[in-house]
N, C-alpha and C. Protein backbone atom coordinates (compact mmCIF):
# COMPACT_ATOMS: atom_id res chain seq x y z
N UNK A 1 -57.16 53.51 -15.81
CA UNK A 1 -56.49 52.75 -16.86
C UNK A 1 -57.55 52.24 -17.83
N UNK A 2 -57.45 52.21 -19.56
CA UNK A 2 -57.78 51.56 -19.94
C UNK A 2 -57.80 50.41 -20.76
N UNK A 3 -58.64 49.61 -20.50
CA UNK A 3 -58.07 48.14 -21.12
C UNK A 3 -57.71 47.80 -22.05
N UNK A 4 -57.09 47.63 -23.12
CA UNK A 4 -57.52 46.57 -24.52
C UNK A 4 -57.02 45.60 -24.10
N UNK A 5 -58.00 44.54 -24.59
CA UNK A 5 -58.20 43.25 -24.08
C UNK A 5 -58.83 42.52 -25.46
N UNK A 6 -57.40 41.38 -26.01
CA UNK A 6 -57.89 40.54 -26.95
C UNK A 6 -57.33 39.32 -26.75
N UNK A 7 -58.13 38.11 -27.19
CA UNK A 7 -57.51 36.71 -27.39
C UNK A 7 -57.54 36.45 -28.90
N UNK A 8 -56.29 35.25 -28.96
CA UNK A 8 -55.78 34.27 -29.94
C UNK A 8 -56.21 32.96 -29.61
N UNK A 9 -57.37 32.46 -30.55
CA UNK A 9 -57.03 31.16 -29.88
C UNK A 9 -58.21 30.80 -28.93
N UNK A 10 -58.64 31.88 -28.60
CA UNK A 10 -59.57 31.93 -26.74
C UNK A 10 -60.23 33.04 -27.25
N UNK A 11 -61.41 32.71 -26.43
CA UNK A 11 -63.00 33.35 -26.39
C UNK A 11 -62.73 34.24 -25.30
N UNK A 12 -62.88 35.42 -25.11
CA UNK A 12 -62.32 36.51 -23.59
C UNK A 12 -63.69 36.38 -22.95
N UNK A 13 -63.69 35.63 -22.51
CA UNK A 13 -64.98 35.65 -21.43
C UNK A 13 -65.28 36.66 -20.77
N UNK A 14 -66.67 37.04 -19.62
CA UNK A 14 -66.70 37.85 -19.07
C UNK A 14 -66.10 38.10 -17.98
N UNK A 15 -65.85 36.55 -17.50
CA UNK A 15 -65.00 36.06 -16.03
C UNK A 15 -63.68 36.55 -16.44
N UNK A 16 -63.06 35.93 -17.70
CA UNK A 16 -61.69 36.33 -18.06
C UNK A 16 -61.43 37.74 -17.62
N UNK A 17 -62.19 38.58 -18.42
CA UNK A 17 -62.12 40.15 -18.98
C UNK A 17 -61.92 40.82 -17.33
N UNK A 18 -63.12 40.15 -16.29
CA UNK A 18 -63.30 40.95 -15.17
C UNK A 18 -61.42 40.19 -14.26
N UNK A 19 -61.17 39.49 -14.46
CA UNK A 19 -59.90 38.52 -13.75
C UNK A 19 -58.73 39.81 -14.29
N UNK A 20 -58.68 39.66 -15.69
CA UNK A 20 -57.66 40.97 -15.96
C UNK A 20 -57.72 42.14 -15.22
N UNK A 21 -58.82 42.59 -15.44
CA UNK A 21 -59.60 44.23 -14.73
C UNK A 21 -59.03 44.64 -13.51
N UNK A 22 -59.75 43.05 -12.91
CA UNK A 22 -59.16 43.28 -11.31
C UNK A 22 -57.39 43.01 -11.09
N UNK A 23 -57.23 42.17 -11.56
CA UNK A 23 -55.40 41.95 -11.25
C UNK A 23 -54.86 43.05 -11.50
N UNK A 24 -54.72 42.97 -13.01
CA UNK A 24 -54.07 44.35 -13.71
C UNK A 24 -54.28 46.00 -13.24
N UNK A 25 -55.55 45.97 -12.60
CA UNK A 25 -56.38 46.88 -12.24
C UNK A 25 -55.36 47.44 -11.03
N UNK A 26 -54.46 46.50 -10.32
CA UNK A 26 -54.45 46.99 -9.16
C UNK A 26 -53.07 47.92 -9.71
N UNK A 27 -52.65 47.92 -10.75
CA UNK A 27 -51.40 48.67 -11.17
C UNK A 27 -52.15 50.34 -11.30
N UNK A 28 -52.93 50.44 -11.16
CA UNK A 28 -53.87 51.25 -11.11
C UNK A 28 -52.97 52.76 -10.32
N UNK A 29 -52.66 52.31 -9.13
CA UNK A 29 -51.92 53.17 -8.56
C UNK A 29 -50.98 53.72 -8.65
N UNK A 30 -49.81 53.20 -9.44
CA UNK A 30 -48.73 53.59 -10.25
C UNK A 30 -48.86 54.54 -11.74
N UNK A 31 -50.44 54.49 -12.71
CA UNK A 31 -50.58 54.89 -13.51
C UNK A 31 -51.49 56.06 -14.12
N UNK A 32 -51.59 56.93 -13.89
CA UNK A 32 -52.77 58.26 -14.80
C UNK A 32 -54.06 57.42 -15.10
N UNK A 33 -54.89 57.62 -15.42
CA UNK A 33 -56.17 57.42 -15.59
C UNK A 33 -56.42 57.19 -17.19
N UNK A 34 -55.57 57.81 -17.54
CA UNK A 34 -55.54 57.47 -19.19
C UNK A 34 -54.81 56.87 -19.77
N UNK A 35 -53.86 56.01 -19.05
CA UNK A 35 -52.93 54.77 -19.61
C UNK A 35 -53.84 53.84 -19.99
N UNK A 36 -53.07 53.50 -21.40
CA UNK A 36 -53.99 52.16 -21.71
C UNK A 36 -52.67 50.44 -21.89
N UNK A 37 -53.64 49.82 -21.16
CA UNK A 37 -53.17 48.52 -20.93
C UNK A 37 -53.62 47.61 -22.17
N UNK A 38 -52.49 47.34 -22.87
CA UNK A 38 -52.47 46.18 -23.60
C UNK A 38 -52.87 44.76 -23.37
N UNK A 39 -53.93 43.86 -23.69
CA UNK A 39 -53.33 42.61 -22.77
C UNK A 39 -54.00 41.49 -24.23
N UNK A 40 -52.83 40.37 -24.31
CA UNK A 40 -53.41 39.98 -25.22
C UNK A 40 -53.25 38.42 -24.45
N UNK A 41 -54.37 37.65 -24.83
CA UNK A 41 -54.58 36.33 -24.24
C UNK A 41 -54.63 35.38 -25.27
N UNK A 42 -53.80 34.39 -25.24
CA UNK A 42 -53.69 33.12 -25.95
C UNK A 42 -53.60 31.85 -25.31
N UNK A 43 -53.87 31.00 -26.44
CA UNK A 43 -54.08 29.66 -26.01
C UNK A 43 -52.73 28.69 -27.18
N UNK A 44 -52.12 27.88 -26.75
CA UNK A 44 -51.69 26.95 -27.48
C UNK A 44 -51.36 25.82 -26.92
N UNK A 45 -52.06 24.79 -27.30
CA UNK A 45 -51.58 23.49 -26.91
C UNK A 45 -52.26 23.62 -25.53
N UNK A 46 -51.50 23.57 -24.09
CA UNK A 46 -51.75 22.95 -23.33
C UNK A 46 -50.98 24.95 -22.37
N UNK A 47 -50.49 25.55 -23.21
CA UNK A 47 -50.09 26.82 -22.70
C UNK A 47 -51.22 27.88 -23.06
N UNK A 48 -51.25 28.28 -21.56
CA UNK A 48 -52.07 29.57 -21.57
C UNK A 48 -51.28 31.07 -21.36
N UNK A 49 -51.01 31.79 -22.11
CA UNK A 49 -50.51 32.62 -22.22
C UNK A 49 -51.08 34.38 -22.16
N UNK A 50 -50.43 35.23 -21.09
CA UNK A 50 -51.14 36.30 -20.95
C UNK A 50 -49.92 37.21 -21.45
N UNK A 51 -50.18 38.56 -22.46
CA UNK A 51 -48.98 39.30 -22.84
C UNK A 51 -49.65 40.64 -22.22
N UNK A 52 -48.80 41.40 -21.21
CA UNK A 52 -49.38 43.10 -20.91
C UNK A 52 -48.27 43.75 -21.55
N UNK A 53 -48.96 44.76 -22.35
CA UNK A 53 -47.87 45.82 -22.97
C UNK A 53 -48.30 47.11 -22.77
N UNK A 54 -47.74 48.47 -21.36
CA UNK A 54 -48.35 49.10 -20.99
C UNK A 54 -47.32 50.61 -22.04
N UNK A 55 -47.61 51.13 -22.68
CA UNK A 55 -46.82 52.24 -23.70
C UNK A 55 -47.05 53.37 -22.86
N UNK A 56 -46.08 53.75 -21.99
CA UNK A 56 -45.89 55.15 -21.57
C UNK A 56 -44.62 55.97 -22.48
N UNK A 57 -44.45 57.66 -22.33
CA UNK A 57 -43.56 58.25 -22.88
C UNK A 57 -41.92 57.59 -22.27
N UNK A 58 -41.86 57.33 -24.03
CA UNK A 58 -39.91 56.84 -23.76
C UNK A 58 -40.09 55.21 -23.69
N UNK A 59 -41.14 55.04 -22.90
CA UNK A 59 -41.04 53.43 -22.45
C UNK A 59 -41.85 52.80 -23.05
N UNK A 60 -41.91 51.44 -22.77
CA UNK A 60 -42.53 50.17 -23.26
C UNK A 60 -42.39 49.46 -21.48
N UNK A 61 -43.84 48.81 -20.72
CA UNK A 61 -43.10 48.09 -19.67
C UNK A 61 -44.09 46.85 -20.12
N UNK A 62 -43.28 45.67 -20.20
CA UNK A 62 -43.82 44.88 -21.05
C UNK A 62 -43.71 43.43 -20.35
N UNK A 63 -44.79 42.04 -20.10
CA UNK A 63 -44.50 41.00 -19.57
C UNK A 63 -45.72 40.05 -19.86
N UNK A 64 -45.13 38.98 -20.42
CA UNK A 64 -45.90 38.14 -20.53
C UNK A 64 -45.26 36.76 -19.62
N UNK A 65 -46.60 35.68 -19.57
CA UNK A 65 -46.36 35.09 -18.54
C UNK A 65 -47.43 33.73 -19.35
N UNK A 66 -46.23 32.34 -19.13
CA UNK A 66 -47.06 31.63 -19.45
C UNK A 66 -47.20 30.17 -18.62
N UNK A 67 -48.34 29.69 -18.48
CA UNK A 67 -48.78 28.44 -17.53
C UNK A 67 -49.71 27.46 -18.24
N UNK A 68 -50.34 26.84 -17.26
CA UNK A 68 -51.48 25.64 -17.88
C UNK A 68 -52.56 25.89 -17.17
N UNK A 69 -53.08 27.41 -16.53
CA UNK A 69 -54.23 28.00 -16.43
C UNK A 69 -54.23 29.31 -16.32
N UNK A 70 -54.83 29.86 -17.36
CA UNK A 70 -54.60 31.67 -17.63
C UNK A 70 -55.20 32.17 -16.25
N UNK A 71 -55.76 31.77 -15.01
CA UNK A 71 -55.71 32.91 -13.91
C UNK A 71 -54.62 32.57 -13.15
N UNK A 72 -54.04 31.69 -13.42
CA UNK A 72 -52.94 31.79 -12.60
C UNK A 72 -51.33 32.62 -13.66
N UNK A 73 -51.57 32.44 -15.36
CA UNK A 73 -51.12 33.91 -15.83
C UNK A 73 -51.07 35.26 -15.41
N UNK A 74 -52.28 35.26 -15.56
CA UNK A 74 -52.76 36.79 -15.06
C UNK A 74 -52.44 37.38 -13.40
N UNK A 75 -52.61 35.78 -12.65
CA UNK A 75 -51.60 36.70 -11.83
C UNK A 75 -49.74 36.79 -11.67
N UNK A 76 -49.76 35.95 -12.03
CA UNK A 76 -48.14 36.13 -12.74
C UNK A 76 -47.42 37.16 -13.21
N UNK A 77 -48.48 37.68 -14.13
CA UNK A 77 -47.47 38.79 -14.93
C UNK A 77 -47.77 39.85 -14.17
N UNK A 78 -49.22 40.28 -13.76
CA UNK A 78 -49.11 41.30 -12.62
C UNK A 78 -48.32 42.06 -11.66
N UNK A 79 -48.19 40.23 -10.92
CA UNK A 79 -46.56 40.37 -9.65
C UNK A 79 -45.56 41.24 -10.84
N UNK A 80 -45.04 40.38 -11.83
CA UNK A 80 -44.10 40.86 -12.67
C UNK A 80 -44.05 42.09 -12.93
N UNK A 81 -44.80 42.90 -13.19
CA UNK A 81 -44.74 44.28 -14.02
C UNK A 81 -44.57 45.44 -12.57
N UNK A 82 -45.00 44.80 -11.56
CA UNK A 82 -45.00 45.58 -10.32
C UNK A 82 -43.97 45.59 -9.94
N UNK A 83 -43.35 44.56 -10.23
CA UNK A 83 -41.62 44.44 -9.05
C UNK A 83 -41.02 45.20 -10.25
N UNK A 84 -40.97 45.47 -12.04
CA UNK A 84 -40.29 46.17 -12.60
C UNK A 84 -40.49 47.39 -12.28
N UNK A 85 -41.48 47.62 -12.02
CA UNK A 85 -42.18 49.27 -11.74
C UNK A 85 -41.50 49.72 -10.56
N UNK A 86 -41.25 49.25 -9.54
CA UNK A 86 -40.83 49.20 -8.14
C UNK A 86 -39.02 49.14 -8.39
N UNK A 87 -38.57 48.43 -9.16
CA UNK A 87 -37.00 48.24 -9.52
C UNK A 87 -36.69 49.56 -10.43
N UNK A 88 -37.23 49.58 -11.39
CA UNK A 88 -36.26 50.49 -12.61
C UNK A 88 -37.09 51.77 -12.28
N UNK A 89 -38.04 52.12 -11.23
CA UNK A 89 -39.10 53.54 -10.77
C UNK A 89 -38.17 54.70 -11.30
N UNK A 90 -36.55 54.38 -10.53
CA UNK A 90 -35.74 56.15 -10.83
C UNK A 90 -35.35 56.10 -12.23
N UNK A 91 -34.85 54.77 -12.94
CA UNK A 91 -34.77 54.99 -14.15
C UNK A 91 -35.61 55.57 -15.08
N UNK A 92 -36.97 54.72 -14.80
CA UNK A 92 -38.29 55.37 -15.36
C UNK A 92 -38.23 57.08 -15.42
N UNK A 93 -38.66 56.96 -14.24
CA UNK A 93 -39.00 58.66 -13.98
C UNK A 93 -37.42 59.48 -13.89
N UNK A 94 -36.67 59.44 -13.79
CA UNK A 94 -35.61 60.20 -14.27
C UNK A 94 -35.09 60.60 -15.65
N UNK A 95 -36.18 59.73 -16.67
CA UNK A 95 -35.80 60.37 -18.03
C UNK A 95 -37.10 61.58 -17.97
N UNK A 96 -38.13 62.20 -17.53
CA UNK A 96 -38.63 63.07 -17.39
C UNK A 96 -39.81 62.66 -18.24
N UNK A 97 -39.37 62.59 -19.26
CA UNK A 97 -40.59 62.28 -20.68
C UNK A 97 -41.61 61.47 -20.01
N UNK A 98 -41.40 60.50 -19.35
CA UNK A 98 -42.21 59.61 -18.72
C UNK A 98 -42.81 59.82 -17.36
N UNK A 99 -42.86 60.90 -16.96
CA UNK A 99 -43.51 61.65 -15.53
C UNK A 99 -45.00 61.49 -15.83
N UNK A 100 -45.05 62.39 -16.77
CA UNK A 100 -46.74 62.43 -17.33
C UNK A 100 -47.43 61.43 -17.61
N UNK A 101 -47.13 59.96 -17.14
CA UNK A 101 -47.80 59.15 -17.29
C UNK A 101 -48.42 58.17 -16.28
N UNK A 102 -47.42 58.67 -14.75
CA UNK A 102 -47.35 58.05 -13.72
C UNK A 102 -48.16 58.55 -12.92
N UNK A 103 -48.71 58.58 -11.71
CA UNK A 103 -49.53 58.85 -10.35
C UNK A 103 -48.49 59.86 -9.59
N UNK A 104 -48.78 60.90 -9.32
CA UNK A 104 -47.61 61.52 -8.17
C UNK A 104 -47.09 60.61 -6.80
N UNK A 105 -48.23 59.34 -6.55
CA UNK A 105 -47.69 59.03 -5.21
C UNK A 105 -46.68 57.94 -5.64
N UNK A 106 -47.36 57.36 -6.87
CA UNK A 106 -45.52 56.71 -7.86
C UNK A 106 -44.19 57.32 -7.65
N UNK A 107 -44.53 58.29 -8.06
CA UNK A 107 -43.18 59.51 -8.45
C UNK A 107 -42.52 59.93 -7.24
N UNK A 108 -43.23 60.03 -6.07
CA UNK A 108 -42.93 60.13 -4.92
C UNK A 108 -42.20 59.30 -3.97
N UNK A 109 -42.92 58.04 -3.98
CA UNK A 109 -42.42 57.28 -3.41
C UNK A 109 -41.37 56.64 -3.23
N UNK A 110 -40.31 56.14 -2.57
CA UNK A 110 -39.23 55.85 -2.80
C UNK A 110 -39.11 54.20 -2.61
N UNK A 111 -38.44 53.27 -3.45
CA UNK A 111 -38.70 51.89 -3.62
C UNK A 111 -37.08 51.83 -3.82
N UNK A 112 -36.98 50.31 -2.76
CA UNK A 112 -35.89 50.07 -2.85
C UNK A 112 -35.04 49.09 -4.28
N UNK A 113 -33.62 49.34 -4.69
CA UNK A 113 -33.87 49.02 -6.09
C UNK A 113 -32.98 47.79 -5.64
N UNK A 114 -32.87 46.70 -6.42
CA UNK A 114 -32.17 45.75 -6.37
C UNK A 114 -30.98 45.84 -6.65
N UNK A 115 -30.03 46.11 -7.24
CA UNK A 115 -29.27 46.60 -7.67
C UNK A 115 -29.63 47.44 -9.35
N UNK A 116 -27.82 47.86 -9.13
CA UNK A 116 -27.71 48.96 -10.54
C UNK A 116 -27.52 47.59 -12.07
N UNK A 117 -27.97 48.56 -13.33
CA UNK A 117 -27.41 47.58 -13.90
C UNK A 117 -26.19 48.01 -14.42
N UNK A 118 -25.65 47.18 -14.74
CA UNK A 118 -23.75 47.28 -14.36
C UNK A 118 -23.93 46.76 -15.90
N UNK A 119 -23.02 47.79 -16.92
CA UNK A 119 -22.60 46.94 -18.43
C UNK A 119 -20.81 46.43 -17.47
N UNK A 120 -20.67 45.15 -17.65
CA UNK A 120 -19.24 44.73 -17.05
C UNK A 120 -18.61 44.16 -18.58
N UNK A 121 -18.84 44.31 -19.60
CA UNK A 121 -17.99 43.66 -20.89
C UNK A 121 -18.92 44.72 -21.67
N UNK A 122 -17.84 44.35 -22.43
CA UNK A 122 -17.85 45.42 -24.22
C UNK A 122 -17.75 44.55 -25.27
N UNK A 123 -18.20 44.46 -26.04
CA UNK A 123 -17.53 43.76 -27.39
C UNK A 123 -17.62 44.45 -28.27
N UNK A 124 -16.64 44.40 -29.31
CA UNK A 124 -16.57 45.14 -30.82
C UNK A 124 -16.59 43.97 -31.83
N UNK A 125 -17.18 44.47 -32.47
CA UNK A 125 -16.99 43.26 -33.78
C UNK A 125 -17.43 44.08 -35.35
N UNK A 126 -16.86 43.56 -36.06
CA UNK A 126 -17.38 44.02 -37.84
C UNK A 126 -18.52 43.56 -38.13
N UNK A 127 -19.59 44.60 -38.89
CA UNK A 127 -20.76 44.24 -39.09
C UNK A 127 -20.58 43.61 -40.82
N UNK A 128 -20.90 42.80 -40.83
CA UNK A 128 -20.77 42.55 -42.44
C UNK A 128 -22.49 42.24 -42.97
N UNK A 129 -22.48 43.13 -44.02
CA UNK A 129 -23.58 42.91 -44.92
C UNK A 129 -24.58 41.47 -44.86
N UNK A 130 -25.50 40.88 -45.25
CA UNK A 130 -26.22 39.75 -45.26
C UNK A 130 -27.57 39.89 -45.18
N UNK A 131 -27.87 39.18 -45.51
CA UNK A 131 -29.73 39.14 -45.52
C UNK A 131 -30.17 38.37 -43.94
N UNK A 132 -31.64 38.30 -43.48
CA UNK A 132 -31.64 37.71 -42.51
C UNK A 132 -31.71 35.97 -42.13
N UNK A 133 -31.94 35.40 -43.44
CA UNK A 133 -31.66 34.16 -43.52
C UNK A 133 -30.14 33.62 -43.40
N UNK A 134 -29.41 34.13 -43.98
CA UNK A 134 -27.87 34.42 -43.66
C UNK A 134 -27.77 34.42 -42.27
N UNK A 135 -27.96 35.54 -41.67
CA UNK A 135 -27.81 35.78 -40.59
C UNK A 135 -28.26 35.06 -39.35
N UNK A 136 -29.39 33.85 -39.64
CA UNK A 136 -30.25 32.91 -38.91
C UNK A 136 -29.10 32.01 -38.84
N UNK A 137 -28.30 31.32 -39.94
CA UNK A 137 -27.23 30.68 -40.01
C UNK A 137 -26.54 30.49 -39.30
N UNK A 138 -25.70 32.25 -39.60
CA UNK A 138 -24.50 32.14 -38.68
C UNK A 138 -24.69 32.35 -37.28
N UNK A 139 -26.20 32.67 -36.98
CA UNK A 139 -26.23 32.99 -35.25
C UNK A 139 -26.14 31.06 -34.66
N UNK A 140 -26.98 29.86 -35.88
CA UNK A 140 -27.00 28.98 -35.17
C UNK A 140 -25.31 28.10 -35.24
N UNK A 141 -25.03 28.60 -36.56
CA UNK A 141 -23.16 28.35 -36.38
C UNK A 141 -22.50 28.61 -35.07
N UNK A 142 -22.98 29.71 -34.71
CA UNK A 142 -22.46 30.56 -33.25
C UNK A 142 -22.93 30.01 -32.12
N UNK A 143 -23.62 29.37 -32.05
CA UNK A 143 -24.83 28.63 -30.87
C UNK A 143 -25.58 30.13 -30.17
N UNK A 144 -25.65 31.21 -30.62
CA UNK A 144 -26.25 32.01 -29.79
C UNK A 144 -27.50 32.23 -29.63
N UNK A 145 -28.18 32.80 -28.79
CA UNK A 145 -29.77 32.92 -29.75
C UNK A 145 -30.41 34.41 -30.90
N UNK A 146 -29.42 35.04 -30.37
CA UNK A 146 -29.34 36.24 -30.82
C UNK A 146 -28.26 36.92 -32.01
N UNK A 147 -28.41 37.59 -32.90
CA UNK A 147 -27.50 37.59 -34.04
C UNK A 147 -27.60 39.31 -34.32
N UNK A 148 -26.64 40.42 -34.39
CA UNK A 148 -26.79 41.63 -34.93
C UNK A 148 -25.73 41.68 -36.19
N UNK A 149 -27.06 42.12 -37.27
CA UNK A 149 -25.81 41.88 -38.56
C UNK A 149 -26.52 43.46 -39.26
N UNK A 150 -25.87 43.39 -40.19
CA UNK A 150 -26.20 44.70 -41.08
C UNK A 150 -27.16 44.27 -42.69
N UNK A 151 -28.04 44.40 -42.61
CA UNK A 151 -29.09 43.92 -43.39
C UNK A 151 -28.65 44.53 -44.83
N UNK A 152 -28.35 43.34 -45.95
CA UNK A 152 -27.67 44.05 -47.17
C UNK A 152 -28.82 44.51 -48.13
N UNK A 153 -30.05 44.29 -47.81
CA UNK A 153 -31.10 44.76 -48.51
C UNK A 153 -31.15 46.38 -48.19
N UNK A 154 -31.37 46.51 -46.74
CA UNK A 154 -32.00 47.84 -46.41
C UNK A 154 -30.31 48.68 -45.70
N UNK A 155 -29.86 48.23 -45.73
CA UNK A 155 -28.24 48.74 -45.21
C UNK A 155 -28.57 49.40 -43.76
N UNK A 156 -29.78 49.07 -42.89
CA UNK A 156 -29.65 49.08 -41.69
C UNK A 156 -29.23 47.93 -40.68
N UNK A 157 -29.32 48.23 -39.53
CA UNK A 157 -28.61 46.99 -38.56
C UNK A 157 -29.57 46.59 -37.89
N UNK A 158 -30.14 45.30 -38.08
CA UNK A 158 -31.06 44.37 -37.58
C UNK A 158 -30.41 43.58 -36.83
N UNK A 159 -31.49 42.71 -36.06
CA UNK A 159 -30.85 41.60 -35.38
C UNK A 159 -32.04 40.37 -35.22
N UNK A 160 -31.22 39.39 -35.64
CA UNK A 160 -32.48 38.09 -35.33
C UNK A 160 -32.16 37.42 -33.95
N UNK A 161 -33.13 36.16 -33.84
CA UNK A 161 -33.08 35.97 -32.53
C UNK A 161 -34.00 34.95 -32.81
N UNK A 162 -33.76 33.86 -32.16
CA UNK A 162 -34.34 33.03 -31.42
C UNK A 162 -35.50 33.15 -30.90
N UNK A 163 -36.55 32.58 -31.06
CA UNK A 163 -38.13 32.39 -30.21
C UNK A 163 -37.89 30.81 -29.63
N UNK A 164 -39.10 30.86 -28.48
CA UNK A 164 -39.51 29.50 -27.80
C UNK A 164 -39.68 28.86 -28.56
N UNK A 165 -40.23 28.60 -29.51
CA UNK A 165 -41.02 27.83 -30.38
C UNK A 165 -40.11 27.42 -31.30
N UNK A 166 -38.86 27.44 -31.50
CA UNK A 166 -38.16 26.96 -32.54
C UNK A 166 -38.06 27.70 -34.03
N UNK A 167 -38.58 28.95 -33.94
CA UNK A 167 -38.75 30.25 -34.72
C UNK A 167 -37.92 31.14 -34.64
N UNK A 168 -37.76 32.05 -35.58
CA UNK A 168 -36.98 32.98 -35.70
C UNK A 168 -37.71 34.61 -35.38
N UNK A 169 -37.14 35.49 -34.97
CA UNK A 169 -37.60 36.89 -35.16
C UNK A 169 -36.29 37.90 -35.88
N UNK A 170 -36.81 38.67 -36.14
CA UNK A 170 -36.29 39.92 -36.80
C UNK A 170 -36.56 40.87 -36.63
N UNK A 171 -35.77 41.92 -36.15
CA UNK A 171 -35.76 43.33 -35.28
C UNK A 171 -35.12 44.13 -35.71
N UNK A 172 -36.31 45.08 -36.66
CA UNK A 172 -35.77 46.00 -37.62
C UNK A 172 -35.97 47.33 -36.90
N UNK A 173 -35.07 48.56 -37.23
CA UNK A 173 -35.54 49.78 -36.48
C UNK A 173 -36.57 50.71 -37.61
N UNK A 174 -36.82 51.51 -36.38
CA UNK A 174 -38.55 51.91 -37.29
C UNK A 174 -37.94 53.51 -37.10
N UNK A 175 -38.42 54.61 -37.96
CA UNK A 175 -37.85 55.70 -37.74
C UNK A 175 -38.91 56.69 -37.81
């Protein structure tokens, strides 16, 4: 695996850099030799924050993890990305595209899954035109955190959403 490894905020020490290496490192076994591991390290306030974003074919397996001391992050998100790897394994590797990125004894192995995910509701609704400030509105009119509207600038279908921080995001599709 290889690393990229950056901080916000924070100096990536050598202790840091080697703490990732080794934690993250141990995903090692699940992944090809030429996966590269995302990991970005921040600081705010009194939160230490670790983000891994590992880009295999088809997928994104993605987890960040935040505390009030980044080695106890780092091992956090670790556990995390392993029990997804271990849960969604047949989903993963049953779209095929994403074989070539895994270890054969991954692909092999058989891991028990927690359950299926089950869609149990549907909803339909009319998309009506709006910008995304509009759309910030009516998601907090709605109390939801999440909003899918049809963007009247670009006439695609975005969706905003809610951040921790009392912020907004916007989730445009890329083609």
């Amino acid at each position: 695996m290889r690393f990229i490894i950056t901080g916000r905020n924070i100096d990536v020490t050598e202790g840091l850099r080697n703490a990732v290496q080794e934690k993250i490192g141990k995903l090692e076994k699940y992944f090809t030799k030429d996966t590269e591991v995302h990991v970005t390290l921040s600081v705010e306030k009194e939160r230490q924050k670790i983000e891994v974003t590992i880009p295999v074919k088809g997928n994104i397996i993605r987890s960040e993890q935040v505390s009030s001391d980044m080695y106890v992050s780092i091992d956090l998100v670790e556990e995390i990305i392993e029990r997804q790897l271990k849960k969604y394994k047949n989903k993963i590797i049953d779209k095929n595209q994403a074989r070539d990125s895994f270890t054969p004894e991954y692909i092999d192995k058989d891991y028990e899954e927690d359950e299926e995910v089950k869609i149990i509701r549907t909803k339909k609704f009319g998309i009506k035109p709006m910008d995304p400030e509009e759309a910030c509105v009516q998601m907090e009119l709605l109390g939801h955190n999440f909003y899918v509207f049809r963007n009247s600038e670009t006439d695609e279908v975005n969706v905003v959403y809610k951040r921790k921080s009392n912020t907004y995001g916007l989730i445009e599709p890329e083609f």
